[in-house]
C-alpha atoms as a PDB file:
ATOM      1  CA  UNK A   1       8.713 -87.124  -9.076  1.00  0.00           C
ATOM      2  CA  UNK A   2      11.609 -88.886  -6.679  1.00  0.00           C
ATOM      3  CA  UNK A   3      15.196 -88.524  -7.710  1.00  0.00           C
ATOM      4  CA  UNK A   4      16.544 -92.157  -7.162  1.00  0.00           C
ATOM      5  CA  UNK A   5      20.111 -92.060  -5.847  1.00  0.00           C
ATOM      6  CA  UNK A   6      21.900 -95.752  -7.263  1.00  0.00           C
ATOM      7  CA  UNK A   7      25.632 -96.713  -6.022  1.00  0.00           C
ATOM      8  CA  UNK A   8      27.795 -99.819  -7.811  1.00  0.00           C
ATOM      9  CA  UNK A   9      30.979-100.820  -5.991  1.00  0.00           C
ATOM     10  CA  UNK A  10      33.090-103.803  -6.218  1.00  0.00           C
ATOM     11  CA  UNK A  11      34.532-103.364  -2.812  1.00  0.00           C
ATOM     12  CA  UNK A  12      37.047-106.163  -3.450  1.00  0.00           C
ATOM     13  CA  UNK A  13      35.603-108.024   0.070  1.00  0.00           C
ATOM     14  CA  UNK A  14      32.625-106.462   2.016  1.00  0.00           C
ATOM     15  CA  UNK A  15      34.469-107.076   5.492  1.00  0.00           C
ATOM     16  CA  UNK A  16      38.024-105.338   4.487  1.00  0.00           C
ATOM     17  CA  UNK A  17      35.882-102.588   3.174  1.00  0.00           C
ATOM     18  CA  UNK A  18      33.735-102.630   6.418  1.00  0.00           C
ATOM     19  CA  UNK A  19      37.178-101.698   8.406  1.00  0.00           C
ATOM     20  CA  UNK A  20      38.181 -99.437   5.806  1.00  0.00           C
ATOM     21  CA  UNK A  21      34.794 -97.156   6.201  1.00  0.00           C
ATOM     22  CA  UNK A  22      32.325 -98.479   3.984  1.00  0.00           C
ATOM     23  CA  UNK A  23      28.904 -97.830   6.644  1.00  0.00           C
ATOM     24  CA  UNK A  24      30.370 -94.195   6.875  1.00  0.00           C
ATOM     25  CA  UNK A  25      30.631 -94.165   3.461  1.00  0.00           C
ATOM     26  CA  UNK A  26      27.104 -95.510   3.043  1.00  0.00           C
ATOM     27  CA  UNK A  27      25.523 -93.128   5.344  1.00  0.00           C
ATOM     28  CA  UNK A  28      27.390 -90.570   4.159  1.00  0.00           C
ATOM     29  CA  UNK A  29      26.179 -90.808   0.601  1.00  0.00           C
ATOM     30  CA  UNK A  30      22.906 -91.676   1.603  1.00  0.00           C
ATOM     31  CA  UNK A  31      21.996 -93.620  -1.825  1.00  0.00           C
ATOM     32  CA  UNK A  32      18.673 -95.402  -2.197  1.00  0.00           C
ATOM     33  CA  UNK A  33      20.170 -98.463  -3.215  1.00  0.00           C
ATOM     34  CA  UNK A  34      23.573 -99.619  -3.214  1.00  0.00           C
ATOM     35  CA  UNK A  35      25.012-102.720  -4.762  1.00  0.00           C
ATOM     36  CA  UNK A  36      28.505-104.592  -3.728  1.00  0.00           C
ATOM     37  CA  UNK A  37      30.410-106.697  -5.636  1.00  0.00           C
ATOM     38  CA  UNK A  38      32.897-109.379  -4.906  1.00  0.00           C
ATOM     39  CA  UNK A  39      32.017-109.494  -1.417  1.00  0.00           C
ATOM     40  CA  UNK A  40      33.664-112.222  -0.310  1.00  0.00           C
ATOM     41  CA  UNK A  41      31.131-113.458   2.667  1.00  0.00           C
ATOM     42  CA  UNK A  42      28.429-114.890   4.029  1.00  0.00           C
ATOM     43  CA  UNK A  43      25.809-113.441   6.306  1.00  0.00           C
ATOM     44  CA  UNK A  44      26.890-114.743   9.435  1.00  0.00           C
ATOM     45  CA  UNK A  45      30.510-113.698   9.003  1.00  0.00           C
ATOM     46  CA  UNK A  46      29.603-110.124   8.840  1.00  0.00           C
ATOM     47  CA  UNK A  47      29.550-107.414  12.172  1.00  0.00           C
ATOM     48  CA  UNK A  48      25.972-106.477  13.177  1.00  0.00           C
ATOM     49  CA  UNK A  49      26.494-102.837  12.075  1.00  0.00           C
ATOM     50  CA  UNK A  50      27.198-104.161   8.319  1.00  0.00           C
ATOM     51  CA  UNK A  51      23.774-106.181   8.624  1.00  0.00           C
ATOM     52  CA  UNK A  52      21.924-103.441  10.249  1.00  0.00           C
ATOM     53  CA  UNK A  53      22.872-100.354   8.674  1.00  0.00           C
ATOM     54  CA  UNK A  54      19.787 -97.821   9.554  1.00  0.00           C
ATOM     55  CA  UNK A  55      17.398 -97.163   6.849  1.00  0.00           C
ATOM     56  CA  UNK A  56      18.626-100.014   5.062  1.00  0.00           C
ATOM     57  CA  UNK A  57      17.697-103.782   4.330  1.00  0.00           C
ATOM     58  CA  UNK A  58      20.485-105.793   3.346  1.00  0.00           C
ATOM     59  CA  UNK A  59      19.884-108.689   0.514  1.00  0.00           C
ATOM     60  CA  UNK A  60      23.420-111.030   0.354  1.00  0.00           C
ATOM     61  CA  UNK A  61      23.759-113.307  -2.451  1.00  0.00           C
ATOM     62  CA  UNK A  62      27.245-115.282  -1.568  1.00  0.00           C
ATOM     63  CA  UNK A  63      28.918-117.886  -3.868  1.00  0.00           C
ATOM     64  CA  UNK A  64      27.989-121.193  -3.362  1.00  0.00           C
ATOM     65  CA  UNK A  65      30.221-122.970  -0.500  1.00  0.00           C
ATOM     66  CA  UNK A  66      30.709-126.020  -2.131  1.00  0.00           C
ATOM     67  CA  UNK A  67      32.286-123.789  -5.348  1.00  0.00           C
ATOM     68  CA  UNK A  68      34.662-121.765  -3.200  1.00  0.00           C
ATOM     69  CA  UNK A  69      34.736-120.143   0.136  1.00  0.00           C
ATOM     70  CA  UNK A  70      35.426-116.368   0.190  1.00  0.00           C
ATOM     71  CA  UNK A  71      34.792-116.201  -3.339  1.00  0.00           C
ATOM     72  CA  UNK A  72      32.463-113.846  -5.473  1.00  0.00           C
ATOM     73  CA  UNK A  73      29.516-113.056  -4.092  1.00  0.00           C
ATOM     74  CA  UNK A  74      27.089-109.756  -4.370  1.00  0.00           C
ATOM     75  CA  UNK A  75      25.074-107.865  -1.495  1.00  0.00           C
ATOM     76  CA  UNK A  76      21.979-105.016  -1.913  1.00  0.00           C
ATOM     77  CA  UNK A  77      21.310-101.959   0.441  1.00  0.00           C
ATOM     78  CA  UNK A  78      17.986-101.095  -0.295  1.00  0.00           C
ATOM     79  CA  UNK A  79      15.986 -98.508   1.266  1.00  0.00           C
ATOM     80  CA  UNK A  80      13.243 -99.129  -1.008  1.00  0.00           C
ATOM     81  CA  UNK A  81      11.178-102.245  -0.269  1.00  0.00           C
ATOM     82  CA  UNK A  82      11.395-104.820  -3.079  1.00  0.00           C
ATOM     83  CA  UNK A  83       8.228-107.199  -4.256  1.00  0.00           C
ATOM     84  CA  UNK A  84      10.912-110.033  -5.410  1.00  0.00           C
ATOM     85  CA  UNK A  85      14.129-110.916  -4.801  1.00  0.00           C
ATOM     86  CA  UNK A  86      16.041-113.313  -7.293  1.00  0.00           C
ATOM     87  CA  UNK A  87      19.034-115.377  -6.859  1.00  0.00           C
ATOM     88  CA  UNK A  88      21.377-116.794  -9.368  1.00  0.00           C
ATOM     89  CA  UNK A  89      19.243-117.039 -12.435  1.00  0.00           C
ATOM     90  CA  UNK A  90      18.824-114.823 -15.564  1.00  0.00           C
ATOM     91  CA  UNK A  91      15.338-116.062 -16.314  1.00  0.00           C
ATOM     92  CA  UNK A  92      14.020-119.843 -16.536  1.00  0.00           C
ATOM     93  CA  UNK A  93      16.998-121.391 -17.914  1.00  0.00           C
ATOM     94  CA  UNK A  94      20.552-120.025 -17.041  1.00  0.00           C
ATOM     95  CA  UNK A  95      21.506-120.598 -13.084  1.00  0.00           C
ATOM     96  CA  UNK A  96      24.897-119.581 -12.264  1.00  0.00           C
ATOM     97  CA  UNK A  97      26.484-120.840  -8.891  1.00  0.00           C
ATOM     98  CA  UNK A  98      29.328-118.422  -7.917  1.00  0.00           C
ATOM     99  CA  UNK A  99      27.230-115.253  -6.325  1.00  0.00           C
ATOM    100  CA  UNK A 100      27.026-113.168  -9.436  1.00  0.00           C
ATOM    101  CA  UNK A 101      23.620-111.877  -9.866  1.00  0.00           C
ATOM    102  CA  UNK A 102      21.000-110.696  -7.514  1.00  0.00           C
ATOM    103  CA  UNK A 103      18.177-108.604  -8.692  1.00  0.00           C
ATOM    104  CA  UNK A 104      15.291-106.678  -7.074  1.00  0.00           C
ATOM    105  CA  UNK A 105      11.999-106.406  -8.568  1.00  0.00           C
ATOM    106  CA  UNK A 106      10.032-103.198  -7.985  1.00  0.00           C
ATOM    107  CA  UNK A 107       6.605-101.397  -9.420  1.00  0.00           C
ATOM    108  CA  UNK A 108       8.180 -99.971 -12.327  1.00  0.00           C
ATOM    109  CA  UNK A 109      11.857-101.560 -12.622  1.00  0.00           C
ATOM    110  CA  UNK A 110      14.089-104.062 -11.695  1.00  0.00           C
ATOM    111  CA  UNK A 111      17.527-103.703 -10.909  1.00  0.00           C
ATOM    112  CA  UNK A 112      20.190-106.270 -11.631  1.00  0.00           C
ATOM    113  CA  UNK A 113      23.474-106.212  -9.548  1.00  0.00           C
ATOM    114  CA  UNK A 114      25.793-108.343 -11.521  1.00  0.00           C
ATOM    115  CA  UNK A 115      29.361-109.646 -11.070  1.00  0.00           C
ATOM    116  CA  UNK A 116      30.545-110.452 -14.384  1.00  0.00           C
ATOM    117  CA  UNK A 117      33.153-113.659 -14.576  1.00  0.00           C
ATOM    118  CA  UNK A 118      36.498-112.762 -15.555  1.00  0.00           C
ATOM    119  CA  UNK A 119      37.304-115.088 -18.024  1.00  0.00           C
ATOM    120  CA  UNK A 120      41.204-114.707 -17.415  1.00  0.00           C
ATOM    121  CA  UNK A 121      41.842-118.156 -15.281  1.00  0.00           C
ATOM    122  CA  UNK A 122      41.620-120.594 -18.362  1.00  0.00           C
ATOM    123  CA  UNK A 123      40.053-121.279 -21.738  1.00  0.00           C
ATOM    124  CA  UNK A 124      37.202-122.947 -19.946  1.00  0.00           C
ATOM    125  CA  UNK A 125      36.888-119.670 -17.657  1.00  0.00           C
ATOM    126  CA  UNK A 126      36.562-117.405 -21.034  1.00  0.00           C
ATOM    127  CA  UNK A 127      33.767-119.523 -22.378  1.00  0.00           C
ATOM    128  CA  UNK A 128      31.834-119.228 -19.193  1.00  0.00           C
ATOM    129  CA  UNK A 129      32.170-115.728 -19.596  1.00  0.00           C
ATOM    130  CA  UNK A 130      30.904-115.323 -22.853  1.00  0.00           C
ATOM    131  CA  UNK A 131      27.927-117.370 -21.937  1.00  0.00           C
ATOM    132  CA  UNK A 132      26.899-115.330 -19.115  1.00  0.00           C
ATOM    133  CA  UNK A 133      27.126-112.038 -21.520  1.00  0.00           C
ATOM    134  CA  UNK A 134      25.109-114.037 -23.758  1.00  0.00           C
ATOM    135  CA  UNK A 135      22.398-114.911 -21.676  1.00  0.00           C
ATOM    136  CA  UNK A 136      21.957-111.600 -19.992  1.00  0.00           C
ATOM    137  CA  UNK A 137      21.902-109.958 -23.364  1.00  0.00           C
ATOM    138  CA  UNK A 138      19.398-112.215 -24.376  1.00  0.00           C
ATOM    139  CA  UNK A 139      17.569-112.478 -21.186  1.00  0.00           C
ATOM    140  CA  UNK A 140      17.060-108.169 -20.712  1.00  0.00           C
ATOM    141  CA  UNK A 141      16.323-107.775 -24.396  1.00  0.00           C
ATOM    142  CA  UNK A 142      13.175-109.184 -23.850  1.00  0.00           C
ATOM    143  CA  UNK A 143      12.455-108.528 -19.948  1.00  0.00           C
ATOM    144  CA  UNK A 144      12.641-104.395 -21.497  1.00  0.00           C
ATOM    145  CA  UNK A 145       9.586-104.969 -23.340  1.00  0.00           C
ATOM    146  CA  UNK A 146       7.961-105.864 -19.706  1.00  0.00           C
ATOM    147  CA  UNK A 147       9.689-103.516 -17.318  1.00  0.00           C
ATOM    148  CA  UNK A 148      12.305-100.889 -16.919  1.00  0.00           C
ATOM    149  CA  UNK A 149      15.840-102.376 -16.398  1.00  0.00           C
ATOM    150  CA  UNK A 150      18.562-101.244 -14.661  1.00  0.00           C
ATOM    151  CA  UNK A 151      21.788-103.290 -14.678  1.00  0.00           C
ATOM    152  CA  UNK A 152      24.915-102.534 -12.859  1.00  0.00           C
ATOM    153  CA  UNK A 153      27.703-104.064 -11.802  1.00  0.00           C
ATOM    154  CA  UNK A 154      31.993-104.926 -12.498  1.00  0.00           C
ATOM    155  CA  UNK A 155      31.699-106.268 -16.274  1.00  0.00           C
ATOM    156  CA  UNK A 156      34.952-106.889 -16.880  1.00  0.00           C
ATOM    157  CA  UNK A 157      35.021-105.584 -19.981  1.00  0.00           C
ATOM    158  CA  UNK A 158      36.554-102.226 -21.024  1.00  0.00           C
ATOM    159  CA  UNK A 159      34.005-101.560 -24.137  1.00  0.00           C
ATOM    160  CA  UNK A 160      35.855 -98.818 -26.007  1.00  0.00           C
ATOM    161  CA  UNK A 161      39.485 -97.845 -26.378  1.00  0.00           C
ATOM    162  CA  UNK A 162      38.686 -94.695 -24.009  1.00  0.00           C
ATOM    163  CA  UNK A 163      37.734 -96.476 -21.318  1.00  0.00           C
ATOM    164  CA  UNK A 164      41.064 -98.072 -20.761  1.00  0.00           C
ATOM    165  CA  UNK A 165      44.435 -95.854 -20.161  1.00  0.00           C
ATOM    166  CA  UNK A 166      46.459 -97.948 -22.670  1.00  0.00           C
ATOM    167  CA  UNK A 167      44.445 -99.812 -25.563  1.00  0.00           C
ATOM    168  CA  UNK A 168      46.940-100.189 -27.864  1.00  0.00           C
ATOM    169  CA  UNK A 169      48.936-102.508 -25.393  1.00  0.00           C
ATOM    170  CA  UNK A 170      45.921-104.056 -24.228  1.00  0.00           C
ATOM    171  CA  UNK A 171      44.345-104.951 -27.544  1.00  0.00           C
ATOM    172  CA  UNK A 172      44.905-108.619 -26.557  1.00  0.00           C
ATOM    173  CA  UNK A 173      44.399-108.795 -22.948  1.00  0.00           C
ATOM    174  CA  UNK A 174      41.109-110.533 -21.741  1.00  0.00           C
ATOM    175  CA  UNK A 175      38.765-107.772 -20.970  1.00  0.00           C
ATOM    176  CA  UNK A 176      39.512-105.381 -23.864  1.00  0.00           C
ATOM    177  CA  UNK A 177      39.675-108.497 -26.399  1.00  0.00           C
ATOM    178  CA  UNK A 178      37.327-107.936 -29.671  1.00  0.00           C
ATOM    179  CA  UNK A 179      34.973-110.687 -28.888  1.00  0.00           C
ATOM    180  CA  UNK A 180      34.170-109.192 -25.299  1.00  0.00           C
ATOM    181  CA  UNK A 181      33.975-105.987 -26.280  1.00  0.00           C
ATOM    182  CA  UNK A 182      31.437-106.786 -28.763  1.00  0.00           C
ATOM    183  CA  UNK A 183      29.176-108.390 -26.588  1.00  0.00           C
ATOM    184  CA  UNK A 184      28.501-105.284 -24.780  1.00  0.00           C
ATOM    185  CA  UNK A 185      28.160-103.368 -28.515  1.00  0.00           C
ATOM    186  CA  UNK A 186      25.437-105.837 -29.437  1.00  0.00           C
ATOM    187  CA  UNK A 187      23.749-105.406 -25.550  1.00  0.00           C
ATOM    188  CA  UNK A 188      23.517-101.442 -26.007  1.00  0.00           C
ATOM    189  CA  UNK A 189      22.229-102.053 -29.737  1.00  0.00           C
ATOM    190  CA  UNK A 190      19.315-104.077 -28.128  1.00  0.00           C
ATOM    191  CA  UNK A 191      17.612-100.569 -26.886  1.00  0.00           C
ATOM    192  CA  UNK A 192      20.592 -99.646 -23.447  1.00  0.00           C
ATOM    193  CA  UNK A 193      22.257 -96.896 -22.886  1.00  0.00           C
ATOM    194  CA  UNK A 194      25.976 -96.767 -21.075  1.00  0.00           C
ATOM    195  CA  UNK A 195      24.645 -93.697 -18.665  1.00  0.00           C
ATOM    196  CA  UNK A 196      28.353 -92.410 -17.775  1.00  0.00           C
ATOM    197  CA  UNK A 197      28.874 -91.977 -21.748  1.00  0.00           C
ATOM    198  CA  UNK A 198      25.852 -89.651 -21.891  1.00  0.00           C
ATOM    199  CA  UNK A 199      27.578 -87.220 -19.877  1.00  0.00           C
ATOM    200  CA  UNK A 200      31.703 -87.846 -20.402  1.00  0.00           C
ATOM    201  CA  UNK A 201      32.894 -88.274 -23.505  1.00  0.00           C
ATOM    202  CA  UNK A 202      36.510 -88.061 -23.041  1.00  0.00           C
ATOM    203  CA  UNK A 203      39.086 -90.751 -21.512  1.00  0.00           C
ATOM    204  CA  UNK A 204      40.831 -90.419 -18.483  1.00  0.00           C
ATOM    205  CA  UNK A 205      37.867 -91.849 -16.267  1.00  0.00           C
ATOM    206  CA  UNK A 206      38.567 -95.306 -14.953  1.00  0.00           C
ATOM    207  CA  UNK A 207      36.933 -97.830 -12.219  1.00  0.00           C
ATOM    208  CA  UNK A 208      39.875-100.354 -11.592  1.00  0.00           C
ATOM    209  CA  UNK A 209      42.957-100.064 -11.253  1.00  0.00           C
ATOM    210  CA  UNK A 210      45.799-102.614 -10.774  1.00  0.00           C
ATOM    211  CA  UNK A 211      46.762-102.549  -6.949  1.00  0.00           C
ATOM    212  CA  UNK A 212      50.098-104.691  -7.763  1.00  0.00           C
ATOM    213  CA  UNK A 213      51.586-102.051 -10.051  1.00  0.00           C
ATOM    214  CA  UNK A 214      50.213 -99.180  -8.427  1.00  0.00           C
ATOM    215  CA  UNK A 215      48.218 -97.909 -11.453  1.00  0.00           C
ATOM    216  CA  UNK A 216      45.968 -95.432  -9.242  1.00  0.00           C
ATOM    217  CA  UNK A 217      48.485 -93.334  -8.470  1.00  0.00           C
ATOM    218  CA  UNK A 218      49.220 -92.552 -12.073  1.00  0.00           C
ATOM    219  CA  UNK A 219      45.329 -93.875 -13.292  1.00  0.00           C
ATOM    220  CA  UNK A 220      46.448 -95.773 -15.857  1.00  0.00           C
ATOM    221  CA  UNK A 221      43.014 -98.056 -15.061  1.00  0.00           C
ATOM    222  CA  UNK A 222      39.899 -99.548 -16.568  1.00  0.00           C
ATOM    223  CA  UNK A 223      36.570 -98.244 -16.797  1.00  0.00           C
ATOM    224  CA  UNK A 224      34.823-101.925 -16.169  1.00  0.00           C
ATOM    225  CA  UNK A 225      31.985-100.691 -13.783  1.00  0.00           C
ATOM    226  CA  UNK A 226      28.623 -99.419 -15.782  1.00  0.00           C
ATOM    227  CA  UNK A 227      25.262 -98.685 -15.141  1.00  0.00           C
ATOM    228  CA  UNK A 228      23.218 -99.465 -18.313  1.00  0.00           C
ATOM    229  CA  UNK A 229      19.956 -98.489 -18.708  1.00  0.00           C
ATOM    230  CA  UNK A 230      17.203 -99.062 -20.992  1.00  0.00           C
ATOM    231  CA  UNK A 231      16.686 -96.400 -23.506  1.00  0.00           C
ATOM    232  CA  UNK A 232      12.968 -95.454 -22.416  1.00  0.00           C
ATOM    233  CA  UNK A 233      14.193 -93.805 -18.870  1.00  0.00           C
ATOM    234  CA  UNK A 234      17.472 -92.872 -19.854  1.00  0.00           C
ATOM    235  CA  UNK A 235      16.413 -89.453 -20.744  1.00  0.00           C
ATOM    236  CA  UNK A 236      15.357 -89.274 -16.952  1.00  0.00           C
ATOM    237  CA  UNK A 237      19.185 -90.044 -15.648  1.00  0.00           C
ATOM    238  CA  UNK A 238      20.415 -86.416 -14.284  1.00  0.00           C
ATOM    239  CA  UNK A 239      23.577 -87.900 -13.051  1.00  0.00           C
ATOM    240  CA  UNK A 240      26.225 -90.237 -13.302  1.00  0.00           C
ATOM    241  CA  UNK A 241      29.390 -90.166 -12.366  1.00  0.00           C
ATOM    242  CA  UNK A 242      32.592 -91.878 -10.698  1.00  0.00           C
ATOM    243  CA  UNK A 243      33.575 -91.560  -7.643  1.00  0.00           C
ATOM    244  CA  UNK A 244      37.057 -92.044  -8.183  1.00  0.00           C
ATOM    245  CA  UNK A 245      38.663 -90.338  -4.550  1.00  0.00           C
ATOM    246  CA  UNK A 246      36.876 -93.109  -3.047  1.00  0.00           C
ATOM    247  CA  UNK A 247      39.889 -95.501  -1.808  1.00  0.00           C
ATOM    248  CA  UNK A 248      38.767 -98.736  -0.158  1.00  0.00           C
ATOM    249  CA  UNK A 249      38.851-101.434  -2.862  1.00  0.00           C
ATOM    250  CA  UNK A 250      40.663-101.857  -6.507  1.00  0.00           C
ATOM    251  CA  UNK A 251      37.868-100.046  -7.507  1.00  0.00           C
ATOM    252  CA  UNK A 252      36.218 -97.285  -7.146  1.00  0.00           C
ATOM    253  CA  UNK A 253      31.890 -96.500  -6.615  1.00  0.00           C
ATOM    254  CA  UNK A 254      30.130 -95.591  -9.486  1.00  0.00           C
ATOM    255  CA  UNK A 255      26.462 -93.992  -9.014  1.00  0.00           C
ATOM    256  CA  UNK A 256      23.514 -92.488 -10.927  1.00  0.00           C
ATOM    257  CA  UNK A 257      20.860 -90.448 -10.101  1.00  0.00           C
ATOM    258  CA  UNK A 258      17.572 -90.923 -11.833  1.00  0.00           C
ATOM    259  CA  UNK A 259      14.768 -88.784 -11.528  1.00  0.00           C
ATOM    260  CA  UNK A 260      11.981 -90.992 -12.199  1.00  0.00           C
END
């Protein structure tokens, strides 16, 4: 038996968090994996000691340039050696361009490090959004029958009204709207499990929160960051939790520990 040590982050920009601690933060946690969001980059814009960290190799998915520069994008620090690495695409047919999804295949799992759109920017934006929940849902229902799953990543979405500080004044803001929230209702109903639920039942545990008003100080935030798992190994989670002293980013880490 290995307990597996997982870390999400959207570090809001992989370089500002690099000056702000994050290979300390790294080593000091010591996770197995650890996946970034939003990180803003490509490889050869980041210091050697973000490339190299010890132990670790690094797997960058950026958006494409021709999109937008410094836009998007999602990294893995993995300690465990992958058999595949995927780019952009939830199975045959769905590609997206931006740098939202990188997964890892291994033996017995795959993990999927996901930057959800969103959705806020225009009509057009929302749609995209929806699509990409759709095809994900649609896409891990069936990979679950092949392999274990683990999916991470900012979603976006605030799924229930205790995992946002004020609901009722939210209730038609994009990421707590009734068609979003849905979509992650139907995912879990396919056979996942929202890990942090399994041990916190209560509000008052948030991810993100708004830097402009100065939310963190009084957490009034969002919990947007999950790990879901599939329901076959999520009796074998021991841990999740929220790391939310961790300053750096918008948002905070989230990790799990699974004892697989």
């Amino acid at each position: 038996m290995k307990n597996l040590k997982i870390i999400s982050w959207n570090v809001n920009g992989i370089r500002a968090a690099y000056k702000k601690g994050l290979v300390d933060f790294i080593k000091k946690e010591n996770p197995d994996i650890i996946c970034l969001q939003e990180t803003k980059a490509f490889e050869e814009q980041l210091p050697e000691d973000l490339k190299n960290i010890e132990g670790y190799k690094l797997f960058l998915n950026p958006a494409d340039p021709e999109i937008k520069k410094g836009y998007s994008g999602v990294a893995i620090y993995s300690k465990l050696k992958p058999n595949k690495e995927i780019k952009n695409k939830i199975g045959n047919k769905f590609t997206d361009r931006e740098g939202r999804i990188l997964s890892l295949e291994f033996d017995d799992f795959v993990i999927f490090n996901v930057y959800f759109p969103n959705g806020g920017k225009s009509e057009e934006h929302f749609e995209y959004k929806l699509t990409f929940y759709k095809e994900i849902i649609k896409y891990l229902s069936k990979l679950k029958n092949e392999t274990n799953i683990i999916l991470c990543g900012d979603m976006n979405i605030a799924h229930e009204a205790i995992d946002l500080a004020r609901p009722k004044e939210n209730e038609k803001s994009i990421g707590f709207l009734p068609e979003e929230r849905a979509l992650i209702t139907k995912f879990l109903s396919k056979g996942f499990t929202d890990t942090f639920r399994m041990f916190v039942k209560e509000n008052g545990h948030y991810s993100w929160w708004d830097l402009k008003t100065r939310s963190r100080e009084t957490n009034v935030g969002w919990r947007i960051d999950y790990f879901f798992v599939n329901n076959e190994i999520a009796k074998d989670i021991k841990r999740a939790d929220i790391l939310s002293e961790v300053m750096g980013s918008d948002h905070c880490p989230i990790l799990i520990e699974w004892k697989k």
